[in-house]
C-alpha atoms as a PDB file:
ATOM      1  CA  UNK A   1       0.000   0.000   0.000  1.00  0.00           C
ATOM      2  CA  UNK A   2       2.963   2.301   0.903  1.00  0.00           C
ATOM      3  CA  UNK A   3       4.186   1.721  -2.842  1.00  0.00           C
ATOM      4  CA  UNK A   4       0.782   2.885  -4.099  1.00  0.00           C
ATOM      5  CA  UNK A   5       0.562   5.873  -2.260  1.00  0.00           C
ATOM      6  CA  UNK A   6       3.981   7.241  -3.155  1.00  0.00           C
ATOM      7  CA  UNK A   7       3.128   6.329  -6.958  1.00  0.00           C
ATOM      8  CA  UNK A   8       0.036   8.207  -6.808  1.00  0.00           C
ATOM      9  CA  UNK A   9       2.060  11.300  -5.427  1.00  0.00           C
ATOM     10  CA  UNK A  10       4.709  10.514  -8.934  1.00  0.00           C
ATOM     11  CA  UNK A  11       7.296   9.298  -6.198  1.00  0.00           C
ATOM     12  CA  UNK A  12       8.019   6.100  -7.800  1.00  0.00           C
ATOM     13  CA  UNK A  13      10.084   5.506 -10.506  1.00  0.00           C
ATOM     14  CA  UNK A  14       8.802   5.072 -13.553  1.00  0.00           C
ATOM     15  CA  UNK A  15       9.374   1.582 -14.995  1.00  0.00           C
ATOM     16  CA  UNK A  16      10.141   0.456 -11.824  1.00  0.00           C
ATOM     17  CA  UNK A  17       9.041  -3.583 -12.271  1.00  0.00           C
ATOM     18  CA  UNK A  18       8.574  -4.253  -8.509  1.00  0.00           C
ATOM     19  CA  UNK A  19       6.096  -1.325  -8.373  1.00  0.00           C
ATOM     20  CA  UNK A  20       3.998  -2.211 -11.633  1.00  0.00           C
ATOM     21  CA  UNK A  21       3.430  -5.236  -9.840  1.00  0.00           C
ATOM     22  CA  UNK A  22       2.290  -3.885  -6.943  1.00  0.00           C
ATOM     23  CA  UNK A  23       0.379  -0.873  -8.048  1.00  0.00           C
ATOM     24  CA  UNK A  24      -1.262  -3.799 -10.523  1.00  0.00           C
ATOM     25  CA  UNK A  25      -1.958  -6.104  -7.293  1.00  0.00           C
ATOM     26  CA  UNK A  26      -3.799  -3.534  -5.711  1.00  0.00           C
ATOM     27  CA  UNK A  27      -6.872  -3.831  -8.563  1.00  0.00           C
ATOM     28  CA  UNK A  28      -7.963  -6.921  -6.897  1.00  0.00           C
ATOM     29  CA  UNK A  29      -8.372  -5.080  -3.685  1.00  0.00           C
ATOM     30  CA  UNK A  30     -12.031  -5.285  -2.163  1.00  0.00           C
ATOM     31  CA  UNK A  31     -11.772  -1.705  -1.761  1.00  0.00           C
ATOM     32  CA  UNK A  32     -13.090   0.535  -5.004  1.00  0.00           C
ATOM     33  CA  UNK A  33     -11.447   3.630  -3.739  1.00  0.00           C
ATOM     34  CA  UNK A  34      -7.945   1.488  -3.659  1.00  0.00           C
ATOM     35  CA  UNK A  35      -8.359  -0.167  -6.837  1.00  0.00           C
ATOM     36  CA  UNK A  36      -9.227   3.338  -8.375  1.00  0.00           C
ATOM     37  CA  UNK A  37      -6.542   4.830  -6.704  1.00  0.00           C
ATOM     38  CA  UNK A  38      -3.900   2.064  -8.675  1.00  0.00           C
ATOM     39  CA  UNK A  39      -5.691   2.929 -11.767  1.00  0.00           C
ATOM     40  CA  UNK A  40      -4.173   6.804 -11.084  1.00  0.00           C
ATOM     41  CA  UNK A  41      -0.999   5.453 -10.141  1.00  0.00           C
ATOM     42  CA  UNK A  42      -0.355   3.113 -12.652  1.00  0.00           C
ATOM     43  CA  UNK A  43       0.486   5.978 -15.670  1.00  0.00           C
ATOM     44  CA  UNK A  44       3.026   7.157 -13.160  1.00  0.00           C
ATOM     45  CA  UNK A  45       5.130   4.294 -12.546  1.00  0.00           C
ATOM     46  CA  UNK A  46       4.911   2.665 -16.113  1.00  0.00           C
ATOM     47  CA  UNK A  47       5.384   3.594 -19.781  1.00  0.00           C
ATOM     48  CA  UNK A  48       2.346   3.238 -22.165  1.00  0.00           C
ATOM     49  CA  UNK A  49       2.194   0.721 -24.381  1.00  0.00           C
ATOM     50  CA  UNK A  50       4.094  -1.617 -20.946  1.00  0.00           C
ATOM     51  CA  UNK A  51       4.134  -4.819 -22.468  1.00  0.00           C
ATOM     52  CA  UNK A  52       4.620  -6.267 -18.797  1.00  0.00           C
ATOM     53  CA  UNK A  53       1.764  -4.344 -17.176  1.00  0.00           C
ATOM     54  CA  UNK A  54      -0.693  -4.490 -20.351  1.00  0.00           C
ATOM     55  CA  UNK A  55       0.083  -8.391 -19.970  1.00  0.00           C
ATOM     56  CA  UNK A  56      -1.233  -8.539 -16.224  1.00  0.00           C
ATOM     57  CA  UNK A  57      -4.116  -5.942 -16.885  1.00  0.00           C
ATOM     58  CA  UNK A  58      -5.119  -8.726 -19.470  1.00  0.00           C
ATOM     59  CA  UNK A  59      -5.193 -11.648 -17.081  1.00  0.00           C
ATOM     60  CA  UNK A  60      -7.172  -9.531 -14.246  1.00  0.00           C
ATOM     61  CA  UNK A  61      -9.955  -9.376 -17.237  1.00  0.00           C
ATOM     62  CA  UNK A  62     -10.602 -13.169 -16.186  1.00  0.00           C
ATOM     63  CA  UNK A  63     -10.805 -12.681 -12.333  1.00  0.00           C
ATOM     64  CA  UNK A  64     -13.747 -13.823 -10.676  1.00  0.00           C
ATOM     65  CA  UNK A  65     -14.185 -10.165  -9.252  1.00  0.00           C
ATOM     66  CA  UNK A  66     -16.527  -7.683 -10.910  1.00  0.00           C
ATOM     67  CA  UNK A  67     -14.814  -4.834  -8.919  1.00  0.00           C
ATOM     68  CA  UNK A  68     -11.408  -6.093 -10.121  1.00  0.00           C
ATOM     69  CA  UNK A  69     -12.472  -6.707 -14.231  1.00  0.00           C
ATOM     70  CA  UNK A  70     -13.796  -2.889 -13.998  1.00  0.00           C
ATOM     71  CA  UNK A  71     -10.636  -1.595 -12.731  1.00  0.00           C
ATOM     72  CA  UNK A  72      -8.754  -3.927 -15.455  1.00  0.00           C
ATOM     73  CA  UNK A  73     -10.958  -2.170 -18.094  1.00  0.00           C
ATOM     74  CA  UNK A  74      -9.718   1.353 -16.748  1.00  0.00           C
ATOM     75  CA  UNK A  75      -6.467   0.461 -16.416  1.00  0.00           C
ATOM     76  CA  UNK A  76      -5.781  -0.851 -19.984  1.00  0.00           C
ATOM     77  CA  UNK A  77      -7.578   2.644 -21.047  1.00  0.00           C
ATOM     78  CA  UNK A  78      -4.236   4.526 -19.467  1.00  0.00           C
ATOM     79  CA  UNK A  79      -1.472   1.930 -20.440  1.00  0.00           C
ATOM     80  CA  UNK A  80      -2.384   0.805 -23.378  1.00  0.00           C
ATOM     81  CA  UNK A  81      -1.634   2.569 -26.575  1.00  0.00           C
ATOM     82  CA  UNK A  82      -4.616   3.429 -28.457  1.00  0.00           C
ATOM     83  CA  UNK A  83      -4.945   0.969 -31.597  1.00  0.00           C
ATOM     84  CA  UNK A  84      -2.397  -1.267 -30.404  1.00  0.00           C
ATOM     85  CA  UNK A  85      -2.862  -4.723 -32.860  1.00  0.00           C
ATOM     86  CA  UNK A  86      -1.527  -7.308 -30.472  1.00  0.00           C
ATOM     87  CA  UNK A  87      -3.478  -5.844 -27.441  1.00  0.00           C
ATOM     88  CA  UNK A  88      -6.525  -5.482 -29.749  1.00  0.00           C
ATOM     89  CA  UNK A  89      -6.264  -8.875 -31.398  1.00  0.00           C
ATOM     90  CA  UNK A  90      -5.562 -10.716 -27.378  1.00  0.00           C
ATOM     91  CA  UNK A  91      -9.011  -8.689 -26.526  1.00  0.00           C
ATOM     92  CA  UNK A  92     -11.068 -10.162 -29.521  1.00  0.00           C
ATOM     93  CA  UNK A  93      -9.580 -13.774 -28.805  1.00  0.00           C
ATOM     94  CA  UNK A  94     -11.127 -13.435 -25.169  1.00  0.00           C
ATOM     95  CA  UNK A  95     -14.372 -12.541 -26.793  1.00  0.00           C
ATOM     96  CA  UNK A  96     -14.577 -15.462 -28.652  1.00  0.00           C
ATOM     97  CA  UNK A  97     -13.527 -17.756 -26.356  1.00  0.00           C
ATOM     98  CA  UNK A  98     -13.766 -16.922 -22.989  1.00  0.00           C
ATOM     99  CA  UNK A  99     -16.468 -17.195 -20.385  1.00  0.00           C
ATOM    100  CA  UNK A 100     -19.566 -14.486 -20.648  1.00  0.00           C
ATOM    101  CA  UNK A 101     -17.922 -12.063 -17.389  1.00  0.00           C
ATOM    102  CA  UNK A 102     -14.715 -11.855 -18.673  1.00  0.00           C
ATOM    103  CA  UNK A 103     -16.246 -11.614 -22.187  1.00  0.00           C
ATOM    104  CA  UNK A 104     -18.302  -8.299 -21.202  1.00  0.00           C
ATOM    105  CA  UNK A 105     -14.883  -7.311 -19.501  1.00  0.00           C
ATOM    106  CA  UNK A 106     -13.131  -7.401 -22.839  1.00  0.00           C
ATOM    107  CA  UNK A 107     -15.256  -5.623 -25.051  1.00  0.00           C
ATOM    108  CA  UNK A 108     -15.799  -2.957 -23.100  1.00  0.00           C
ATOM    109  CA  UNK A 109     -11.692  -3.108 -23.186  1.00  0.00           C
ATOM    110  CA  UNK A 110     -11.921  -2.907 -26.613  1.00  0.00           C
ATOM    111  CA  UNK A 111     -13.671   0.765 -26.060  1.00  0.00           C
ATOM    112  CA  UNK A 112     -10.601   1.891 -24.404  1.00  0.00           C
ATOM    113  CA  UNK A 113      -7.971   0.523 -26.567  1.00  0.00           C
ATOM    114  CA  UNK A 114      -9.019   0.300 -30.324  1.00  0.00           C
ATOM    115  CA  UNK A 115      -9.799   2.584 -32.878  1.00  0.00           C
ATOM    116  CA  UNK A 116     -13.046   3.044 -34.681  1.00  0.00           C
ATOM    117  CA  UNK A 117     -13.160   0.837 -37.457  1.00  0.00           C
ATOM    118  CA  UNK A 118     -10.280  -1.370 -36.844  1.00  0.00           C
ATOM    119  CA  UNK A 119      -9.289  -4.540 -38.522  1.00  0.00           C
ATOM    120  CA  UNK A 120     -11.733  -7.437 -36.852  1.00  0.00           C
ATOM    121  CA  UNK A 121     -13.557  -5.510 -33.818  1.00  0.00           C
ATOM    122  CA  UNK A 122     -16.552  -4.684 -35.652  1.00  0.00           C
ATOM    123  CA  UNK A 123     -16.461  -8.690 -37.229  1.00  0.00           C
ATOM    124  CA  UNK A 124     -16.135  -9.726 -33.716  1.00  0.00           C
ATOM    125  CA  UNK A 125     -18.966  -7.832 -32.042  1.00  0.00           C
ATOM    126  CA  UNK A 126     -21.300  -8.842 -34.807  1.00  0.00           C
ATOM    127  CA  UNK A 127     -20.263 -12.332 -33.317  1.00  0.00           C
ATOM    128  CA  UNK A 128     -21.604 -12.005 -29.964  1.00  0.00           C
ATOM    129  CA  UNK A 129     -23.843  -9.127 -30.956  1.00  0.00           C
ATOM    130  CA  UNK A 130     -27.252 -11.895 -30.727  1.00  0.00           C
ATOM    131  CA  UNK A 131     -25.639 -12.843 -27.272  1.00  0.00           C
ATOM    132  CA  UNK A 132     -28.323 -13.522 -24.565  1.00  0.00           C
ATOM    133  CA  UNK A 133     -26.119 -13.145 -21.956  1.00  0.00           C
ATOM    134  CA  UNK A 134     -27.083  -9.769 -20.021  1.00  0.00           C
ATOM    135  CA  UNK A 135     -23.387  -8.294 -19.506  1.00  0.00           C
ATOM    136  CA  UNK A 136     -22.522  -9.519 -23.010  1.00  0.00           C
ATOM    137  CA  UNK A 137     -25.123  -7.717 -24.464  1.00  0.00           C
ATOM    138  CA  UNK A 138     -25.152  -4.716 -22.600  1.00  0.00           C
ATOM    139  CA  UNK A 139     -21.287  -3.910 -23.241  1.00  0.00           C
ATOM    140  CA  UNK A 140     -22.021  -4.556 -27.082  1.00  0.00           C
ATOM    141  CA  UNK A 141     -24.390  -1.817 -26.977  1.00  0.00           C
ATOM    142  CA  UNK A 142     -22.387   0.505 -25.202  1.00  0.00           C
ATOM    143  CA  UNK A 143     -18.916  -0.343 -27.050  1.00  0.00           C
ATOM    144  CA  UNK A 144     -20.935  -0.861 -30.817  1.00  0.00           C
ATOM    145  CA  UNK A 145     -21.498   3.239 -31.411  1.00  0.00           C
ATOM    146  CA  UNK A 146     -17.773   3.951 -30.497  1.00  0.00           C
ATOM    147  CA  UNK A 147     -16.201   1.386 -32.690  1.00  0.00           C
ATOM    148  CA  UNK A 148     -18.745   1.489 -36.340  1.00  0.00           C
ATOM    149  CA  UNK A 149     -18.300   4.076 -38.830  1.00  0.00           C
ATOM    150  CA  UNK A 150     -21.279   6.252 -39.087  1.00  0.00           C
ATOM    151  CA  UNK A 151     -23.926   4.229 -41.285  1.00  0.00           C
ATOM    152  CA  UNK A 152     -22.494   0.989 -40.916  1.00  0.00           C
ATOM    153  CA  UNK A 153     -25.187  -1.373 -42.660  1.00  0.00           C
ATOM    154  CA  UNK A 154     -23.834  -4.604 -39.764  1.00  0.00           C
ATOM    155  CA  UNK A 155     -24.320  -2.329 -36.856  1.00  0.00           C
ATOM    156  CA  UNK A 156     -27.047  -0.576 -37.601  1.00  0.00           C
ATOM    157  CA  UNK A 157     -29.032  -3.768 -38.702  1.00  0.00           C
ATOM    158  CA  UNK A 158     -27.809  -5.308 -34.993  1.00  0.00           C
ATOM    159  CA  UNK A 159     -29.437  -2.437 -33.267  1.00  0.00           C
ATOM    160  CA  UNK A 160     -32.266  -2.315 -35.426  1.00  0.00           C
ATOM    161  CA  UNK A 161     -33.208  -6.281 -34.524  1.00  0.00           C
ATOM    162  CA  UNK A 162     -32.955  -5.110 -30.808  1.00  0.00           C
ATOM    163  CA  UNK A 163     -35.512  -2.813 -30.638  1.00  0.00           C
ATOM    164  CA  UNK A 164     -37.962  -5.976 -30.637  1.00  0.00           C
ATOM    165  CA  UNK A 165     -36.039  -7.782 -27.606  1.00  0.00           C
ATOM    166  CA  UNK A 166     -37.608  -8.599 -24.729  1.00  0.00           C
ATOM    167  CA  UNK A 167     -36.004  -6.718 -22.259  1.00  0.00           C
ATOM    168  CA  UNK A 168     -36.534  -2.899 -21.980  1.00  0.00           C
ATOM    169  CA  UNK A 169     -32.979  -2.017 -21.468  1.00  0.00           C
ATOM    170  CA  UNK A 170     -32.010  -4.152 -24.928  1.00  0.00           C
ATOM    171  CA  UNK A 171     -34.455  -1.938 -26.864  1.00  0.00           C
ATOM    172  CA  UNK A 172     -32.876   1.506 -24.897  1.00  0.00           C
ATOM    173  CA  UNK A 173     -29.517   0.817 -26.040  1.00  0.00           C
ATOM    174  CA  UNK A 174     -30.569  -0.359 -29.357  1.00  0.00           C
ATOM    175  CA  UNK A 175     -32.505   2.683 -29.865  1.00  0.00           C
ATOM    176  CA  UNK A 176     -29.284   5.058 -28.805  1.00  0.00           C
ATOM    177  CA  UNK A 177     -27.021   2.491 -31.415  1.00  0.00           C
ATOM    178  CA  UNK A 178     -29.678   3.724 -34.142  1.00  0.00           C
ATOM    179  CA  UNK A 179     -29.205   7.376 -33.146  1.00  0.00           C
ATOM    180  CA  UNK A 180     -25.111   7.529 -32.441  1.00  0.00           C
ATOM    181  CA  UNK A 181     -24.822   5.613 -36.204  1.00  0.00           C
ATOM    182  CA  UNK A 182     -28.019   6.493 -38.626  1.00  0.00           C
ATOM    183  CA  UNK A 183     -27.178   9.541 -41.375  1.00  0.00           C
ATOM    184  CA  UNK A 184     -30.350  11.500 -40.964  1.00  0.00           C
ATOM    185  CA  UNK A 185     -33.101  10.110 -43.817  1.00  0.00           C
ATOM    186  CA  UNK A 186     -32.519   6.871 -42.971  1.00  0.00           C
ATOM    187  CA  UNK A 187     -35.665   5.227 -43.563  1.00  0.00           C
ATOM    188  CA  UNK A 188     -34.963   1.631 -42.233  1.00  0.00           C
ATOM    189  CA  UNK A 189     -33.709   3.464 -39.135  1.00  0.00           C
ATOM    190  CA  UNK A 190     -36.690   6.260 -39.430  1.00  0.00           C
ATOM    191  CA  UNK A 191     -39.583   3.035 -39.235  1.00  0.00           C
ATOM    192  CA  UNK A 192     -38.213   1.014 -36.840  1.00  0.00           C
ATOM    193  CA  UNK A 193     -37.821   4.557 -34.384  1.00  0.00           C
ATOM    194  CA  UNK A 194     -41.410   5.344 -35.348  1.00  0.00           C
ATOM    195  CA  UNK A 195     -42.124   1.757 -33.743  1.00  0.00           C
ATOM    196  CA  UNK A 196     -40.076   2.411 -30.463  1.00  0.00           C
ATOM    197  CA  UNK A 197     -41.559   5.412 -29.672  1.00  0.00           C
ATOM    198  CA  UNK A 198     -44.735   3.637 -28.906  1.00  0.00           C
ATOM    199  CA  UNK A 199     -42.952   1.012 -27.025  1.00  0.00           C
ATOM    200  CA  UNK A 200     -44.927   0.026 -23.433  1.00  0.00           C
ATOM    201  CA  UNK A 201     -41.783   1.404 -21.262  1.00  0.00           C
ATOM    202  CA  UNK A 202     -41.438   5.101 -21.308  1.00  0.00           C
ATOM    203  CA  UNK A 203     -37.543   5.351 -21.188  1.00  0.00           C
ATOM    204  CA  UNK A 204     -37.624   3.417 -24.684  1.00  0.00           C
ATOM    205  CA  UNK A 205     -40.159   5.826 -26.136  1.00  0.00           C
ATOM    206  CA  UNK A 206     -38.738   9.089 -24.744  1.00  0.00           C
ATOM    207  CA  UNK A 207     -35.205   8.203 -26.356  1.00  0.00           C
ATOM    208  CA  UNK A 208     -36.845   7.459 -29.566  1.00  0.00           C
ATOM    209  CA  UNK A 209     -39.001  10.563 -29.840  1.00  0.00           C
ATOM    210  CA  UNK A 210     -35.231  12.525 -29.225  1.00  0.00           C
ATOM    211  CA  UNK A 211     -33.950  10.072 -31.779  1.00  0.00           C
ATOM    212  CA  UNK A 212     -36.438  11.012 -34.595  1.00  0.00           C
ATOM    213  CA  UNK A 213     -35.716  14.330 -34.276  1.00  0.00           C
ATOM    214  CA  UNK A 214     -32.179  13.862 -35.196  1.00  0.00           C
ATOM    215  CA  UNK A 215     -32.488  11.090 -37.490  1.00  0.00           C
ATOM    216  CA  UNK A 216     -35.660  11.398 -39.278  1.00  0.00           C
ATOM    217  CA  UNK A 217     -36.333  13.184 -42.461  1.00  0.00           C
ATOM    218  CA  UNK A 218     -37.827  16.822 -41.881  1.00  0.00           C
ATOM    219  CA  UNK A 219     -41.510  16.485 -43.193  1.00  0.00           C
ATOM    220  CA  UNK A 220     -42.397  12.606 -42.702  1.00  0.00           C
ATOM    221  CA  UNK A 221     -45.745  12.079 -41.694  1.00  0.00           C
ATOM    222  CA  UNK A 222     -45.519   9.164 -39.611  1.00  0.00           C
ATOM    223  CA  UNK A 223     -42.780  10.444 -37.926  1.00  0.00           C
ATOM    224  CA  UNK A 224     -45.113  13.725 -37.349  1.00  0.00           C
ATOM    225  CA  UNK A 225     -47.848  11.834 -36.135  1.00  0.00           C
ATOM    226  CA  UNK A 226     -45.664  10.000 -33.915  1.00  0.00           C
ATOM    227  CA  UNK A 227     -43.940  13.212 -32.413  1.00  0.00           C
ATOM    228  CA  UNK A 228     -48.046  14.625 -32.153  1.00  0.00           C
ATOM    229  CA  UNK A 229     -49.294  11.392 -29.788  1.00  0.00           C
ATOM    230  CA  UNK A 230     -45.998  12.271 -28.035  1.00  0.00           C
ATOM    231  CA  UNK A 231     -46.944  15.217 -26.664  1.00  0.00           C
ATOM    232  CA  UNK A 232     -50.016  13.715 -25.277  1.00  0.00           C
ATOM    233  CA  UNK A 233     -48.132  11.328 -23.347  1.00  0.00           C
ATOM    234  CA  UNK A 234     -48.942  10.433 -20.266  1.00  0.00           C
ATOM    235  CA  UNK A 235     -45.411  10.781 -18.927  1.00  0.00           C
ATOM    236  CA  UNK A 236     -43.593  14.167 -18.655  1.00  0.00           C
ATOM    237  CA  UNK A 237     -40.621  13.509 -20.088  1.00  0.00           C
ATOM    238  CA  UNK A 238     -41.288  11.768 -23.252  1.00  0.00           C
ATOM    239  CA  UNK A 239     -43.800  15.009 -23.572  1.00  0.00           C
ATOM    240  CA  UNK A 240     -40.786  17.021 -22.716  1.00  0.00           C
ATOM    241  CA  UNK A 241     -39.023  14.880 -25.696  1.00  0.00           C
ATOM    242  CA  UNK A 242     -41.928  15.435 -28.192  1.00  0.00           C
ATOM    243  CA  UNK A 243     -41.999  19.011 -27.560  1.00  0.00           C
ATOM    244  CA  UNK A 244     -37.887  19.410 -27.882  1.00  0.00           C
ATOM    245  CA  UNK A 245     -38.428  17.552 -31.193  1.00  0.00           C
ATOM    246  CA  UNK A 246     -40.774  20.217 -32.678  1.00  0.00           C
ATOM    247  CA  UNK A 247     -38.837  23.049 -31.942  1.00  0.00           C
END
């Protein structure tokens, strides 16, 4: 602990092996406020791109721990270097073959670490994309706007299939996916936002009402009929939403 509190203070030298190690054993510490703490430290007393460090970071990704995975996640985020090919390619070959937590763990790694549009993370997320696991899905959702290029036909279609799923919080994210990647006039994207916005949960319809006013082409009539019932919502906030969207 001593070690981690003089790295955090930049009173460790940097590349120091015996103090990567520590700062790096300190993730799996019960504590959150420790294990964020060695996320600070760890730029500090390490180089970025630290094969050494990056290596352990990667191995933490299959602890047992949520707490510790999270603070893995972070941690690559300030080590490694952004677009890095072997650290990207290790990440994908968790993905497809390791258990469902330390799955989750590595895509939303893959946020940190790789560029939009690099070689084989899209391929991969399209992969697990029809996952049913919750924490698989959910980090596909979050990771999938950052990664596509705007318009891109396999992500959009991905998100576009999820505004059906079961589960309220699916058809959220899927309806954000449709908003961060659609080019405004998209009709497939324009319909299938028309049909969220009448979904039963109001958190689903609210984000789609703000959706269609970014996405949809100005003078569609569905998609003013749509913003009309909106405003006579029986929840404030997707009213709120439907008035924004006529302004």
């Amino acid at each position: 602990m001593q070690v981690l509190l003089k790295a955090r203070r930049g009173l460790v030298e940097r590349g120091s092996r015996e103090a990567i190690i520590q700062v790096c054993s300190c993730l799996e510490h019960p504590e959150r406020y420790v294990r964020g703490a060695a996320v600070e430290a760890l730029p500090k007393v390490c180089q970025r791109g630290d094969r050494e460090a990056i290596s352990t970071l990667l191995a933490l990704l299959q602890n047992a721990q949520d707490g510790t995975r999270d603070a893995a996640v972070e941690a690559l985020g300030v080590v490694a270097l952004k677009g890095d090919v072997e650290t990207v390619n290790k990440l994908l070959s968790m993905i497809k073959t390791a258990n469902n937590a330390t799955r989750a763990s590595a895509i939303l790694a893959l946020h940190k670490v790789a560029d939009r549009g690099q070689a084989g993370v899209v391929e991969m997320l399209m992969v697990v994309a029809g996952s049913e696991d919750g924490g698989v899905k959910s980090a596909v959702q979050q990771v999938l706007p950052h990664l596509a290029g705007k318009g891109d036909t396999r992500a959009l279609a991905a998100f576009n299939q999820d505004t059906q799923h079961e589960s309220p919080r699916v058809r959220l994210g899927a309806v954000i996916g449709l908003s961060a990647l659609s080019d405004r006039g998209d009709r497939s994207t324009t319909e299938a936002l028309v049909q969220a916005a009448q979904d039963i949960d109001s958190s689903v319809r609210k984000a789609a009402v703000w959706a269609l006013a970014a996405i949809a082409p100005r003078g569609d009539k569905a998609v003013i009929r749509q913003i009309a019932l909106a405003l006579e919502d029986p929840i404030a906030d997707v009213r709120v939403a439907g008035v924004s969207a006529i302004l």
